[in-house]
PDB file of N, CA and C in Angstrom:
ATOM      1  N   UNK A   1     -10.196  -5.231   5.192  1.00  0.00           N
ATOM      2  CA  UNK A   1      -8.765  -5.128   4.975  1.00  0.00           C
ATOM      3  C   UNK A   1      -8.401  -3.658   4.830  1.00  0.00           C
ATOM      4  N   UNK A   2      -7.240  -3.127   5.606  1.00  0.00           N
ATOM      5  CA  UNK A   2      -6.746  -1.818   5.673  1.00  0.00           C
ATOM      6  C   UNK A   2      -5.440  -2.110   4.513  1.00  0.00           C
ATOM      7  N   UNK A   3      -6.021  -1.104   3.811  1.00  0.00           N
ATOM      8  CA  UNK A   3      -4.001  -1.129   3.215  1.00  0.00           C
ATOM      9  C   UNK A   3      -3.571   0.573   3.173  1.00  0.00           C
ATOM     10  N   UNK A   4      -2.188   0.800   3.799  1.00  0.00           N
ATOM     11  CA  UNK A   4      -1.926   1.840   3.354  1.00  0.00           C
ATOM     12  C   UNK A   4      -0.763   2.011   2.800  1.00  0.00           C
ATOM     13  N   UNK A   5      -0.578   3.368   2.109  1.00  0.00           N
ATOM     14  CA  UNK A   5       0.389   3.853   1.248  1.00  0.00           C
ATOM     15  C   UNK A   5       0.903   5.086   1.576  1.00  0.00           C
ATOM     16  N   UNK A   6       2.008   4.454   2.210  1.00  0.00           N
ATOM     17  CA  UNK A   6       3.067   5.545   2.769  1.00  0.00           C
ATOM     18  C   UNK A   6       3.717   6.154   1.753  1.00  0.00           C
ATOM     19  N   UNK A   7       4.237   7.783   1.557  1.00  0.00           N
ATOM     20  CA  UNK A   7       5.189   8.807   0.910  1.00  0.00           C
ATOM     21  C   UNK A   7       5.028   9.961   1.447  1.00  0.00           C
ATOM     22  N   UNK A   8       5.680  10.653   0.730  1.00  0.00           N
ATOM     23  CA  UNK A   8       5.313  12.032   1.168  1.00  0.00           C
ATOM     24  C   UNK A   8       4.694  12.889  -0.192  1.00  0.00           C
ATOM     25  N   UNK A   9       4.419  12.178  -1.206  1.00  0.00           N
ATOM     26  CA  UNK A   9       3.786  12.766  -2.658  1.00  0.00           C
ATOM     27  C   UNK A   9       5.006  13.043  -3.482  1.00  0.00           C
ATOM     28  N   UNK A  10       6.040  12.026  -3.887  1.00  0.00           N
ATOM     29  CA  UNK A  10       6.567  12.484  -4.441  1.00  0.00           C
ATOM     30  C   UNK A  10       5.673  11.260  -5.981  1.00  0.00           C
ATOM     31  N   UNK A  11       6.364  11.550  -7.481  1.00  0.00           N
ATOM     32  CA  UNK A  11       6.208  10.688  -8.179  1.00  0.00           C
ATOM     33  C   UNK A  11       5.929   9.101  -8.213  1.00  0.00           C
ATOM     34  N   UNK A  12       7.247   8.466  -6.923  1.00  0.00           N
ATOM     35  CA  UNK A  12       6.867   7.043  -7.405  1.00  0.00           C
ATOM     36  C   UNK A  12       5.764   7.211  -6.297  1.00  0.00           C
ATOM     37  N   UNK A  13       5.578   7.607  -5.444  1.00  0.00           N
ATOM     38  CA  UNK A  13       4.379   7.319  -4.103  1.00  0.00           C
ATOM     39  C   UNK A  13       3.063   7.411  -4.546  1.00  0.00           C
ATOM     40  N   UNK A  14       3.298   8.380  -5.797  1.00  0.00           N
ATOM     41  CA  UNK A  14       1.628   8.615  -6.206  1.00  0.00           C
ATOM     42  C   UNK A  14       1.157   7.533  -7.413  1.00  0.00           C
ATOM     43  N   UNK A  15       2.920   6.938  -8.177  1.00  0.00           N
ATOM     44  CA  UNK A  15       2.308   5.692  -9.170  1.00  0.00           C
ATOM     45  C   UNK A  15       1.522   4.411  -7.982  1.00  0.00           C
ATOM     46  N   UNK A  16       2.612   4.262  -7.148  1.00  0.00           N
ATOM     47  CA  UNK A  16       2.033   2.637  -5.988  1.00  0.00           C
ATOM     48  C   UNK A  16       0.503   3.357  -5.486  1.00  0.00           C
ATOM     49  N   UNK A  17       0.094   4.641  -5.176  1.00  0.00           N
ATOM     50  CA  UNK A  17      -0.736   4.426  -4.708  1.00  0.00           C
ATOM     51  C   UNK A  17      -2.001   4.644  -5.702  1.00  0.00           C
ATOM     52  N   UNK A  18      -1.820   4.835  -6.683  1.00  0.00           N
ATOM     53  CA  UNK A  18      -2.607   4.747  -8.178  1.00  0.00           C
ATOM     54  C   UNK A  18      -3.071   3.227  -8.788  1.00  0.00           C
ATOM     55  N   UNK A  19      -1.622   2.779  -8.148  1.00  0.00           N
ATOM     56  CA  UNK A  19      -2.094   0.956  -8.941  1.00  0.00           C
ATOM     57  C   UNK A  19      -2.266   0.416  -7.411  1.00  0.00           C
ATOM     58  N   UNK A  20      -1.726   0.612  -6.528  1.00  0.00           N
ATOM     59  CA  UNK A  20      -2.922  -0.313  -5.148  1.00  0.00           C
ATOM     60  C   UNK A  20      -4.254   0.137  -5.511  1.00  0.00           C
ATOM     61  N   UNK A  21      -4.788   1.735  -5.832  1.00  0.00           N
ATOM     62  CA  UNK A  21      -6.564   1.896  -6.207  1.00  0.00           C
ATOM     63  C   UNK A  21      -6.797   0.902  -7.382  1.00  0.00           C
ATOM     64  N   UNK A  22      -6.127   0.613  -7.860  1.00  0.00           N
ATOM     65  CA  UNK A  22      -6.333   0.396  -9.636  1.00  0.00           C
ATOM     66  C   UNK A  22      -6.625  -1.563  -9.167  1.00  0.00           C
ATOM     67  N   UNK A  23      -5.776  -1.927  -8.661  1.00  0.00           N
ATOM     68  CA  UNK A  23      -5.988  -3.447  -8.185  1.00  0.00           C
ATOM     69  C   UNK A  23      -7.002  -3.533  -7.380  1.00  0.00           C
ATOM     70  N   UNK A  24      -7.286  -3.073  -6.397  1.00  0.00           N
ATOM     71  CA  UNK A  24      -8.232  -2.764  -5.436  1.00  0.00           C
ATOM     72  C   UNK A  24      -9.819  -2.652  -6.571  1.00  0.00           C
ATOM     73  N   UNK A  25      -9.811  -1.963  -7.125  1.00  0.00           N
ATOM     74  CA  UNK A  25     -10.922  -1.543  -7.634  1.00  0.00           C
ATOM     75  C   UNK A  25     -11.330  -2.625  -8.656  1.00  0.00           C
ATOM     76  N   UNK A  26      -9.987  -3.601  -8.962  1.00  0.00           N
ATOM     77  CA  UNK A  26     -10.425  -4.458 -10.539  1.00  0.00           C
ATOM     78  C   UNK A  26     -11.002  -5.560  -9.446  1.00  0.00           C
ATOM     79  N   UNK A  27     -10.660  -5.531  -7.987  1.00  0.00           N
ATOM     80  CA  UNK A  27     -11.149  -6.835  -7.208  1.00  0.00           C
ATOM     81  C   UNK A  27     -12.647  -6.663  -6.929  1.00  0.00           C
ATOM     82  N   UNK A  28     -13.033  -5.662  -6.922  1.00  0.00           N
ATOM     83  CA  UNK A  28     -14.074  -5.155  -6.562  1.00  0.00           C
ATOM     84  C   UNK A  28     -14.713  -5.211  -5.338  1.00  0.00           C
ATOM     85  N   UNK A  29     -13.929  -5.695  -4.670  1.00  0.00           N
ATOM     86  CA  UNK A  29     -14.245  -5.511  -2.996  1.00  0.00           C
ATOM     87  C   UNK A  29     -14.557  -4.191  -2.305  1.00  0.00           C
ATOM     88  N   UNK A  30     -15.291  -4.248  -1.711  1.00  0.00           N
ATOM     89  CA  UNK A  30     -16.019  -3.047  -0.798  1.00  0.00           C
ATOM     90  C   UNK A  30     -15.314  -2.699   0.618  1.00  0.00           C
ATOM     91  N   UNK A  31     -14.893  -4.326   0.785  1.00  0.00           N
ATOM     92  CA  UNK A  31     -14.443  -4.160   2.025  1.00  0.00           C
ATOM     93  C   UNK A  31     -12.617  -4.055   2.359  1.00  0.00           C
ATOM     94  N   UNK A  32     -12.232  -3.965   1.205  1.00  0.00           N
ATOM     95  CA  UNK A  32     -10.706  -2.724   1.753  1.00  0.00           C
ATOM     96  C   UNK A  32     -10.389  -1.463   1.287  1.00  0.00           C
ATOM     97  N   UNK A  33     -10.119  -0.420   2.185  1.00  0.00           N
ATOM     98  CA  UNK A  33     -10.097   0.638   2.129  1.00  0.00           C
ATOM     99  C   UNK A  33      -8.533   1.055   1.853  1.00  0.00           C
ATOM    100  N   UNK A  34      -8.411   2.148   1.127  1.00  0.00           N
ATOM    101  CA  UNK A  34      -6.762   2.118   0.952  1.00  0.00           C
ATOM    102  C   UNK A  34      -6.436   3.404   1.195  1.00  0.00           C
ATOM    103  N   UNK A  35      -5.441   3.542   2.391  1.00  0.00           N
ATOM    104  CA  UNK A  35      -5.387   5.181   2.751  1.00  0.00           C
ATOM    105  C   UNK A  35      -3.872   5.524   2.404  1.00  0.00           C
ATOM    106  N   UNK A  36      -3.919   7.214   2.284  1.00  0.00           N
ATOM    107  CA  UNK A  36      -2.655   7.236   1.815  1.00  0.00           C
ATOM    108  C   UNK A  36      -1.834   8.140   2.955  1.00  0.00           C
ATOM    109  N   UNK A  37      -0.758   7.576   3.919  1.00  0.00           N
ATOM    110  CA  UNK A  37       0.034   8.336   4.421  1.00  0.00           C
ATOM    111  C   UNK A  37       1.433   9.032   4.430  1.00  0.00           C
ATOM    112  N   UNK A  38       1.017  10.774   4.382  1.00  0.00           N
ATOM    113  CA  UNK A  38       2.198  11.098   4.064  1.00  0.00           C
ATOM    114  C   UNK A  38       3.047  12.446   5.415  1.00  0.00           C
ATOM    115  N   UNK A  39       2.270  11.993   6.489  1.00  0.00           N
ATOM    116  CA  UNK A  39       2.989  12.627   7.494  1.00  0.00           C
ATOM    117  C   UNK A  39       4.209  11.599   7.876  1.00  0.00           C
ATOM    118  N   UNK A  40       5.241  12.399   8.331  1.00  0.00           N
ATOM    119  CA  UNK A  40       6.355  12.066   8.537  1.00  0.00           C
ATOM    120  C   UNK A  40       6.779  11.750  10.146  1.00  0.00           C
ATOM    121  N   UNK A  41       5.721  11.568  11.003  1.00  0.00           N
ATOM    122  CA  UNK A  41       5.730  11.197  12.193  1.00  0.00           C
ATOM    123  C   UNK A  41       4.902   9.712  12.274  1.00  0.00           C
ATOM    124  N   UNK A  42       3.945   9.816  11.599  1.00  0.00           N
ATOM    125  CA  UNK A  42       2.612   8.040  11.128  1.00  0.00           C
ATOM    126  C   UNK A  42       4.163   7.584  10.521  1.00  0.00           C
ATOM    127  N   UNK A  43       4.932   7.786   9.276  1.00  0.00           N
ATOM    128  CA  UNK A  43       5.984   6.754   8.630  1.00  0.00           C
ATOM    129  C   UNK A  43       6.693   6.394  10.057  1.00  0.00           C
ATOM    130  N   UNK A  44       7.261   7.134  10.163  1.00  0.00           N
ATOM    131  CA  UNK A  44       8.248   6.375  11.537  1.00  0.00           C
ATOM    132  C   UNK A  44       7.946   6.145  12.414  1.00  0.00           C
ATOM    133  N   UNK A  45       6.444   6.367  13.234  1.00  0.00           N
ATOM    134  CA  UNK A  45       5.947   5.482  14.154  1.00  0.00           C
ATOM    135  C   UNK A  45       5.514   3.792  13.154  1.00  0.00           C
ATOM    136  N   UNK A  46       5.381   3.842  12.217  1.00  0.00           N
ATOM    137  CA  UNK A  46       4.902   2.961  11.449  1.00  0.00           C
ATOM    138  C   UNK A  46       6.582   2.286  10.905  1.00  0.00           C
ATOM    139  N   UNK A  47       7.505   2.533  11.350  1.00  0.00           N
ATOM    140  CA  UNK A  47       8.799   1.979  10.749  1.00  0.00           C
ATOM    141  C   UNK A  47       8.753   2.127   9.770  1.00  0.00           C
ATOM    142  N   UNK A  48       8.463   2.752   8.531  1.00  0.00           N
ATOM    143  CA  UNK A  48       8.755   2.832   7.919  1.00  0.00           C
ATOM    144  C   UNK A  48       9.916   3.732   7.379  1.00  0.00           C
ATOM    145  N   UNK A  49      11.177   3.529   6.842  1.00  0.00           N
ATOM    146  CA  UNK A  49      12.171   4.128   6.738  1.00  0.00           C
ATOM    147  C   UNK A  49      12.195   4.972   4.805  1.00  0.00           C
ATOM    148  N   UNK A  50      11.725   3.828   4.055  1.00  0.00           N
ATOM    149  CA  UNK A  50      12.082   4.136   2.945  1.00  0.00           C
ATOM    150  C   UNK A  50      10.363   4.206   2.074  1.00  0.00           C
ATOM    151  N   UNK A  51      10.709   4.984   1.155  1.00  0.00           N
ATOM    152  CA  UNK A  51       9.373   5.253   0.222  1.00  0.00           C
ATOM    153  C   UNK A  51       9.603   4.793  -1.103  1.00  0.00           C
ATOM    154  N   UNK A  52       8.226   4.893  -1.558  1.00  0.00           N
ATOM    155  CA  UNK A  52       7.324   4.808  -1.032  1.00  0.00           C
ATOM    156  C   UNK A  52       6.916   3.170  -0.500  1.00  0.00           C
ATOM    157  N   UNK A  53       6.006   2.854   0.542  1.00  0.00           N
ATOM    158  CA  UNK A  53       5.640   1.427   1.350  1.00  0.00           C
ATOM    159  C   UNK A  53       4.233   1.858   1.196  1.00  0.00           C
ATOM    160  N   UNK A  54       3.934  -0.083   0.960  1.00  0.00           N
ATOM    161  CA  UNK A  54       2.950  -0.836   1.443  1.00  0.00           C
ATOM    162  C   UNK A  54       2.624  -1.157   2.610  1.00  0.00           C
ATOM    163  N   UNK A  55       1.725  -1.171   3.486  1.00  0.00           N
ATOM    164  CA  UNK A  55       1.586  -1.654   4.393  1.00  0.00           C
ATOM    165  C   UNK A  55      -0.260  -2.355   4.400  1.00  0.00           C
ATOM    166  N   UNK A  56      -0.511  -3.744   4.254  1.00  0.00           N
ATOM    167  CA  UNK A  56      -1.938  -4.639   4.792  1.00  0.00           C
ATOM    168  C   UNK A  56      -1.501  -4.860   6.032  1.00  0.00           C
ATOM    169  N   UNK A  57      -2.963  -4.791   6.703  1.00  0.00           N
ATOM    170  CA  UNK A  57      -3.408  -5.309   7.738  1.00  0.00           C
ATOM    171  C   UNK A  57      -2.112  -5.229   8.724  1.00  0.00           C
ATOM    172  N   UNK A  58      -1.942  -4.069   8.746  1.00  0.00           N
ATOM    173  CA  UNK A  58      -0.477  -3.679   9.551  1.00  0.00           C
ATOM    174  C   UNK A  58       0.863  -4.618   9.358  1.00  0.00           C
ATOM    175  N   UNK A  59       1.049  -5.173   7.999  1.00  0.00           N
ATOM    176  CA  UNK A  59       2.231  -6.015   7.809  1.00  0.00           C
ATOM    177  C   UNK A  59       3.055  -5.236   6.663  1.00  0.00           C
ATOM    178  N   UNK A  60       3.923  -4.810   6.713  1.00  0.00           N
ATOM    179  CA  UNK A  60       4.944  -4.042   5.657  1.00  0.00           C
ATOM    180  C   UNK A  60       5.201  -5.016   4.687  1.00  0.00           C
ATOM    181  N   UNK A  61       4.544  -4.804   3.165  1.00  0.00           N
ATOM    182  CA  UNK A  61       4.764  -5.580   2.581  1.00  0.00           C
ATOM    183  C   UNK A  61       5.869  -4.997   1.271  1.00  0.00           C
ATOM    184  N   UNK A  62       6.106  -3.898   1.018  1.00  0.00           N
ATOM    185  CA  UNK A  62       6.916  -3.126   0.387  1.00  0.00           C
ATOM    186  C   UNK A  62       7.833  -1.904   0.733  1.00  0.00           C
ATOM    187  N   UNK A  63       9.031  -1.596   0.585  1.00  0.00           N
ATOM    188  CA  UNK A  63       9.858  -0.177   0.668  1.00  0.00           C
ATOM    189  C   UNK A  63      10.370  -0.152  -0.297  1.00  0.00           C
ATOM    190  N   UNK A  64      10.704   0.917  -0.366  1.00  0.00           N
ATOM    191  CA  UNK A  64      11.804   1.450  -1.338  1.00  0.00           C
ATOM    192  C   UNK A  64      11.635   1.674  -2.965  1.00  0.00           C
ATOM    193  N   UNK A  65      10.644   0.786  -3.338  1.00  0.00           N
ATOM    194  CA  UNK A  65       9.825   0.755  -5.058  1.00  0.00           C
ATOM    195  C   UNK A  65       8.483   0.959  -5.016  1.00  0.00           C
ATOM    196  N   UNK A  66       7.972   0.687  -6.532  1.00  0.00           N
ATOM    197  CA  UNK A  66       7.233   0.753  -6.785  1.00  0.00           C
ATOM    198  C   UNK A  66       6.982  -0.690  -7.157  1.00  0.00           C
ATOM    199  N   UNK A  67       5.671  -1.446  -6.515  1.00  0.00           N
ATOM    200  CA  UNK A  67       5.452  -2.574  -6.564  1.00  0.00           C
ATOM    201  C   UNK A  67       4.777  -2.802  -7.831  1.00  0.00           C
ATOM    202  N   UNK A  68       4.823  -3.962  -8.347  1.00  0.00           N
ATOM    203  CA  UNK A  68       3.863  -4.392  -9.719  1.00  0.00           C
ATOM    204  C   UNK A  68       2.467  -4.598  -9.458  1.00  0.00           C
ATOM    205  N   UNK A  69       1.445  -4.404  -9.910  1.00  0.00           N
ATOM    206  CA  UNK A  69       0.242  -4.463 -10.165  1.00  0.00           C
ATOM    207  C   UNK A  69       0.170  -6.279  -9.552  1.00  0.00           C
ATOM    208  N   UNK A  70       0.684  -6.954 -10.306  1.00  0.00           N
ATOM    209  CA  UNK A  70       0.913  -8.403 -10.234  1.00  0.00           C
ATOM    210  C   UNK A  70       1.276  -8.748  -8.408  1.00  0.00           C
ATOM    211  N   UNK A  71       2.492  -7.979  -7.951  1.00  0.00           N
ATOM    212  CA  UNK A  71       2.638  -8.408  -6.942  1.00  0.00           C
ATOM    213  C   UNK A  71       1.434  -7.938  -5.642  1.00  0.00           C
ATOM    214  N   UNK A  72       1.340  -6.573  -6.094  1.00  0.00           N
ATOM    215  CA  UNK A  72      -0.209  -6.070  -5.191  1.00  0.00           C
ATOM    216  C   UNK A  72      -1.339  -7.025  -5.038  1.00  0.00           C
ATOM    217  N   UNK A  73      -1.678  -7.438  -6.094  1.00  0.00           N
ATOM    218  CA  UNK A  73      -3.029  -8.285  -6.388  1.00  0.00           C
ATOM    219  C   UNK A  73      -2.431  -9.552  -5.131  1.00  0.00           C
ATOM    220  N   UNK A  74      -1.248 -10.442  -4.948  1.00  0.00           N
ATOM    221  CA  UNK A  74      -0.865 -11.261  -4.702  1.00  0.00           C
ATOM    222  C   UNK A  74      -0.935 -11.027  -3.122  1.00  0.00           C
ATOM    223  N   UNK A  75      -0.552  -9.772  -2.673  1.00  0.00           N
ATOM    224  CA  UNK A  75      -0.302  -9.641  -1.311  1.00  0.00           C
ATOM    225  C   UNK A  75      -1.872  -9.195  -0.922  1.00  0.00           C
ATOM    226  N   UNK A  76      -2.475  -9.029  -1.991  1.00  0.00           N
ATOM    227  CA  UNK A  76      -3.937  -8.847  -1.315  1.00  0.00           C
ATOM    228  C   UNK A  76      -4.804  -9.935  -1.241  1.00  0.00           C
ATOM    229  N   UNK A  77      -4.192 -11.305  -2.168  1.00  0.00           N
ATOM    230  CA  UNK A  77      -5.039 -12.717  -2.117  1.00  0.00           C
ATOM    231  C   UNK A  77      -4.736 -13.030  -1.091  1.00  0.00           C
ATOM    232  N   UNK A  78      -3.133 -13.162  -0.256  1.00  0.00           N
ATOM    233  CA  UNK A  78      -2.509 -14.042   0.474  1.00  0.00           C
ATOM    234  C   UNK A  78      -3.178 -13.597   1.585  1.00  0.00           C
ATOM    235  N   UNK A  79      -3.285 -11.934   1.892  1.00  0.00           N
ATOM    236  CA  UNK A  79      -4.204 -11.592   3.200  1.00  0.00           C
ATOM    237  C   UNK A  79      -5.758 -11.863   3.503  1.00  0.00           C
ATOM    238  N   UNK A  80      -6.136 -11.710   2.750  1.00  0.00           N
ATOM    239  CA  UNK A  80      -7.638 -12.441   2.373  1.00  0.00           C
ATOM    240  C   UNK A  80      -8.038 -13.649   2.715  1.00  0.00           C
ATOM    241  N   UNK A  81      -7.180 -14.675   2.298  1.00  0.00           N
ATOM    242  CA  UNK A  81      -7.248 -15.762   3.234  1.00  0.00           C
ATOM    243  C   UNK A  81      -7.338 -16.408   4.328  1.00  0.00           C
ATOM    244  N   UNK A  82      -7.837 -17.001   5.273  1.00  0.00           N
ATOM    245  CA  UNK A  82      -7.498 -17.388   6.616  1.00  0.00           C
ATOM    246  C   UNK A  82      -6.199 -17.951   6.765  1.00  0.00           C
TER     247      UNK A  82
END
C-alpha cells in the first residue's frame, strides 16, 4: 500500500503527515510506505487542489484538513481489504 501526503510544509501538512506515520507505525505493517509530496507540479498532476491531502493507493481520500488519527486508521482498513 502507497499512501501519500501532499503540502507544501506548511503546519497542518506536517501534523497529517506525522499522524498518517504515527497510524501506520501503531499497524505495524511493513508493507505501506508513506511518502510525502510537496512539489507543486506532482499536487496538480495529482488533482490535488487543496492542502494538505491524503492520497491510498492512488484514491484521494482527504483535502483541505487535517484528518483524525481515527479516520486514517479507517481508510487504511477499508484499502487493505479485497
Amino acid at each position: 500500500m502507497e499512501i501519500k501526503v501532499f503540502g507544501p510544509g506548511c503546519q497542518r501538512c506536517t501534523e497529517t503527515e506525522n499522524r498518517v506515520k504515527e497510524v501506520v507505525a501503531a499497524k505495524g505493517s511493513n508493507t505501506i510506505t508513506v511518502q510525502k509530496i510537496s512539489d507543486l507540479k506532482e499536487m496538480m498532476a495529482a488533482g490535488i487542489l487543496s492542502t494538505p491531502a491524503v492520497v491510498i493507493d492512488g484514491v484521494v481520500k482527504s483535502t483541505g484538513k487535517v484528518p483524525s488519527k481515527e479516520e486514517i486508521s479507517a481508510w487504511i482498513d477499508a484499502s487493505s481489504t479485497p
